[in-house]
N, C-alpha and C. Protein backbone atom coordinates (compact mmCIF):
# COMPACT_ATOMS: atom_id res chain seq x y z
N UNK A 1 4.52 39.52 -38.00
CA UNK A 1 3.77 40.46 -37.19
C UNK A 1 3.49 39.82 -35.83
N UNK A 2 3.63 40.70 -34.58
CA UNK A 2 3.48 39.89 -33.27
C UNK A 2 2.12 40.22 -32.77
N UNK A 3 1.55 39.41 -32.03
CA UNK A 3 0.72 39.24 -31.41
C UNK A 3 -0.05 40.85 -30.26
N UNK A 4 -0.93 41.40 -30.28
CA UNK A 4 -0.88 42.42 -29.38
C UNK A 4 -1.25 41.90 -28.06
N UNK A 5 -0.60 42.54 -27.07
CA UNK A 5 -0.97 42.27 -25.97
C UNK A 5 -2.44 41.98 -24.80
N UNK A 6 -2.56 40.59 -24.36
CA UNK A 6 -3.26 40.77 -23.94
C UNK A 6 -4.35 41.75 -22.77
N UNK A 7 -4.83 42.22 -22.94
CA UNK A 7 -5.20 43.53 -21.60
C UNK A 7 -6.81 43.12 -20.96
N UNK A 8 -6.78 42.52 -19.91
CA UNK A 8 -8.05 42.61 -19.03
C UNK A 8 -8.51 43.70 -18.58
N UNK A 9 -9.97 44.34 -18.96
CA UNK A 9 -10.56 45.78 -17.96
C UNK A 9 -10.42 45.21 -16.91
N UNK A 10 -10.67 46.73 -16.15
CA UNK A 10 -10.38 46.89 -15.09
C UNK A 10 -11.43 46.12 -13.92
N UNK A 11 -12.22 45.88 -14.15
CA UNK A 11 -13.55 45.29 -14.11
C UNK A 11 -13.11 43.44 -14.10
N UNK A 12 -12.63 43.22 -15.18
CA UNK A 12 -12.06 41.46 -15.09
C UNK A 12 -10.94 41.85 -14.51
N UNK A 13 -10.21 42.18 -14.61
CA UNK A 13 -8.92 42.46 -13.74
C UNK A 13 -8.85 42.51 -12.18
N UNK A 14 -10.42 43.34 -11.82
CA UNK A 14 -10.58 42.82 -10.05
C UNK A 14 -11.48 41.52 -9.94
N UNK A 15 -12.17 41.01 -10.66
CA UNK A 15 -12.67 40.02 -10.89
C UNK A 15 -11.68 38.57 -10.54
N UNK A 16 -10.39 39.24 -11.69
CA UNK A 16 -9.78 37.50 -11.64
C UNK A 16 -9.10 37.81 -10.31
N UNK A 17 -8.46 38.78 -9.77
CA UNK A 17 -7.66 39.36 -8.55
C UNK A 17 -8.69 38.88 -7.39
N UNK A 18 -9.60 38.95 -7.13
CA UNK A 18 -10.54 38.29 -6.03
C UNK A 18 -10.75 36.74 -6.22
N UNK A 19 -10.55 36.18 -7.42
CA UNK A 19 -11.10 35.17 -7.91
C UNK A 19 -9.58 33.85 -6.87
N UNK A 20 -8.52 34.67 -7.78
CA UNK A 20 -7.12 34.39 -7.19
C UNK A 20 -6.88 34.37 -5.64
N UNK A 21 -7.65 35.34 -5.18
CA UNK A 21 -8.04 35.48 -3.53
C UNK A 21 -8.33 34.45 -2.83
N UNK A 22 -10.03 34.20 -3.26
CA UNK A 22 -10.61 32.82 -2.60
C UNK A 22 -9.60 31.50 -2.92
N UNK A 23 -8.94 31.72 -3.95
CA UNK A 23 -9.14 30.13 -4.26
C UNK A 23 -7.66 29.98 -3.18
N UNK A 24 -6.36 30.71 -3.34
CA UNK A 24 -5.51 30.90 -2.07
C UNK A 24 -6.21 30.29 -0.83
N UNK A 25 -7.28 30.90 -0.33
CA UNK A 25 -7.99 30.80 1.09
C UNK A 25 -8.52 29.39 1.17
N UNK A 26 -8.93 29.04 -0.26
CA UNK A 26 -9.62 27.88 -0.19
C UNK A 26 -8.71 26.74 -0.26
N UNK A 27 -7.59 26.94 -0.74
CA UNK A 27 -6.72 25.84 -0.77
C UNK A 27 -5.50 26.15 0.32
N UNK A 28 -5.81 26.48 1.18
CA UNK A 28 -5.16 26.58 3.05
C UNK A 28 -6.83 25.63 3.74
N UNK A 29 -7.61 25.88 3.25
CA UNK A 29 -8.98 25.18 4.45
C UNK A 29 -8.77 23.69 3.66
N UNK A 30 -8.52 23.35 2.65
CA UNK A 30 -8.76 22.12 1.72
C UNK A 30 -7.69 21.11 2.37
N UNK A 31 -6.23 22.39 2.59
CA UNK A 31 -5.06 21.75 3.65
C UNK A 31 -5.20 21.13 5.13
N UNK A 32 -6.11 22.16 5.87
CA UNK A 32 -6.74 21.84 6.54
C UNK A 32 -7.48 20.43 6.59
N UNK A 33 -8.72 20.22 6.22
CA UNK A 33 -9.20 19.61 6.22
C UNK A 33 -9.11 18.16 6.07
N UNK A 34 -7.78 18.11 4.98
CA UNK A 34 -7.20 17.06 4.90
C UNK A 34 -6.97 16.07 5.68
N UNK A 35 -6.01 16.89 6.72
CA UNK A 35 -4.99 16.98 7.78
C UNK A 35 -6.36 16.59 8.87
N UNK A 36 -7.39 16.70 8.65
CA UNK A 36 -8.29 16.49 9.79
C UNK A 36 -9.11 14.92 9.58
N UNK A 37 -9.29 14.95 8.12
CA UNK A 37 -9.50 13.54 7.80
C UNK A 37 -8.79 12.16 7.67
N UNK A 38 -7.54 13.16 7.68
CA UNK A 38 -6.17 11.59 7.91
C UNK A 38 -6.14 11.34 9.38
N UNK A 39 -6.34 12.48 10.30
CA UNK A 39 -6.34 12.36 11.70
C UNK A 39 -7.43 11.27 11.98
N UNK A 40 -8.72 11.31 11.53
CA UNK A 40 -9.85 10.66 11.69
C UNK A 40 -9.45 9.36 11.46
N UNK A 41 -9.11 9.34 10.24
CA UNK A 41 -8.66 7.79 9.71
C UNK A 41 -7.71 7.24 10.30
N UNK A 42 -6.99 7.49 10.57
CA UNK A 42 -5.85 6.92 11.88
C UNK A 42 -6.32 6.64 13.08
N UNK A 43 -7.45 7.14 13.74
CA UNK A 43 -8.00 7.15 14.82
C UNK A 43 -8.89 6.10 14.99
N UNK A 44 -9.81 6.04 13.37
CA UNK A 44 -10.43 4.87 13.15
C UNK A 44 -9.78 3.46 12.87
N UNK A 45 -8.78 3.56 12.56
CA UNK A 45 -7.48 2.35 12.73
C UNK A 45 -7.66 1.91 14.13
N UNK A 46 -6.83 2.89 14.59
CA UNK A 46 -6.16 2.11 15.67
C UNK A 46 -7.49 1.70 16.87
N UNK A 47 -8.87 2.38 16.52
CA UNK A 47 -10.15 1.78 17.17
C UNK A 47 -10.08 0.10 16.50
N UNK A 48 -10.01 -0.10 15.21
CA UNK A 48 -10.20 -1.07 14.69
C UNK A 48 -9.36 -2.27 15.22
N UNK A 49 -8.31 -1.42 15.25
CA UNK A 49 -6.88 -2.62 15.86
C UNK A 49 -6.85 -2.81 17.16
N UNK A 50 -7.59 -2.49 18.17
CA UNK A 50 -8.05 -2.10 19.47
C UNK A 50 -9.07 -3.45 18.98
N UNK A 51 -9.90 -3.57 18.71
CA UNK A 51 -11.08 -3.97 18.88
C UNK A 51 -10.62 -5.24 18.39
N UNK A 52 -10.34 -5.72 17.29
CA UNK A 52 -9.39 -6.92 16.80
C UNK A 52 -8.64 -7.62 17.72
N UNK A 53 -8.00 -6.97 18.38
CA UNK A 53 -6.94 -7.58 19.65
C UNK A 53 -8.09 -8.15 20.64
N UNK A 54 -8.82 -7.36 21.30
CA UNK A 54 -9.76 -7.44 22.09
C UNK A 54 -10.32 -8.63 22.05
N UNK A 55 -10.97 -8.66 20.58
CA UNK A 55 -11.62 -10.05 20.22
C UNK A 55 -10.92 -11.74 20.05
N UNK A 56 -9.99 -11.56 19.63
CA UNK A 56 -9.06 -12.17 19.71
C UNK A 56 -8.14 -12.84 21.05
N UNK A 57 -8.37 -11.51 22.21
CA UNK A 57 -8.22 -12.15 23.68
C UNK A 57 -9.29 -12.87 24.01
N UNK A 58 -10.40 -12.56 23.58
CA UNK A 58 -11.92 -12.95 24.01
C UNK A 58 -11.92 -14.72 23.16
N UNK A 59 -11.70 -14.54 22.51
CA UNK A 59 -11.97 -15.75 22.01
C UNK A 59 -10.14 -16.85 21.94
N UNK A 60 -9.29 -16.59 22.94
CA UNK A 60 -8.28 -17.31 23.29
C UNK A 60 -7.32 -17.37 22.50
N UNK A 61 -7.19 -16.86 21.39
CA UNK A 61 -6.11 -16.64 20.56
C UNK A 61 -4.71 -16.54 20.88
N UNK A 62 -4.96 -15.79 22.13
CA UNK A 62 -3.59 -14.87 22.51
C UNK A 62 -2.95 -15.01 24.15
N UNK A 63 -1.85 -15.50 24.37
CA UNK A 63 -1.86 -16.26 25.23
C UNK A 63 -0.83 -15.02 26.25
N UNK A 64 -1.14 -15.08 27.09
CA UNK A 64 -1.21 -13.52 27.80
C UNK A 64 -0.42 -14.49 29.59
N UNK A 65 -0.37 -15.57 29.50
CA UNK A 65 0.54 -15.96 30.75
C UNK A 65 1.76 -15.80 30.42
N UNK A 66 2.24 -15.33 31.77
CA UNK A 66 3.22 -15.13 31.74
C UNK A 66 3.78 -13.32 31.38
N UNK A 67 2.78 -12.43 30.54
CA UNK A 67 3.33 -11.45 30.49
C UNK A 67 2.92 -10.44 30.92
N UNK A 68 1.81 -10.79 32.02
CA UNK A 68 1.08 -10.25 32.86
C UNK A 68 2.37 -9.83 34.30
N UNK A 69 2.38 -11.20 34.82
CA UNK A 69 3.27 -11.21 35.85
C UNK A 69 5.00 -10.55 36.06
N UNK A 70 5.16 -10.17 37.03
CA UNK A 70 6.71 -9.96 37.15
C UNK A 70 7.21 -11.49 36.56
N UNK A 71 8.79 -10.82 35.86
CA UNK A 71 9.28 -12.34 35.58
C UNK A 71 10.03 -12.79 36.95
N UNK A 72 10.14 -13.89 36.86
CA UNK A 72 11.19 -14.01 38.25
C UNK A 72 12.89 -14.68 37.61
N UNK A 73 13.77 -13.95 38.49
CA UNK A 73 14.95 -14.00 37.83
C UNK A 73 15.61 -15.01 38.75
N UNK A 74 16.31 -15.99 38.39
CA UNK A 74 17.13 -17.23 38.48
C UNK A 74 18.01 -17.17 39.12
């Protein structure tokens, strides 16, 4: 004997149909958002790697004669 078909009223039927709605909408802003927090985090990198270098000139690490100037050719 088979199983009878499942049937949602009409009532759950616009229920799950709206339900199916938001969550579509919500997972395009979730895409979004993502995409806005990897932006951030990359941004906060390359502040970090900015600031690292910086310090690192500051405290003589990095020896910067020579690639300041034109070279002079022979």
């Amino acid at each position: 004997m088979t199983a009878p078909t499942p049937r949602l009223s009409p009532t759950a039927g616009f229920v799950n149909a709206m339900a199916r709605h938001a969550i579509r909408g919500l997972d395009a802003r979730v895409r979004e958002l993502e995409g806005e927090v990897a932006d951030a985090r990359e941004a906060g990198h390359a502040l970090r790697i900015a600031r690292d270098f910086n310090a690192s000139r500051a405290a003589g690490y990095i020896d910067r004669s020579g690639l300041d100037s034109p070279r002079e050719t022979a």
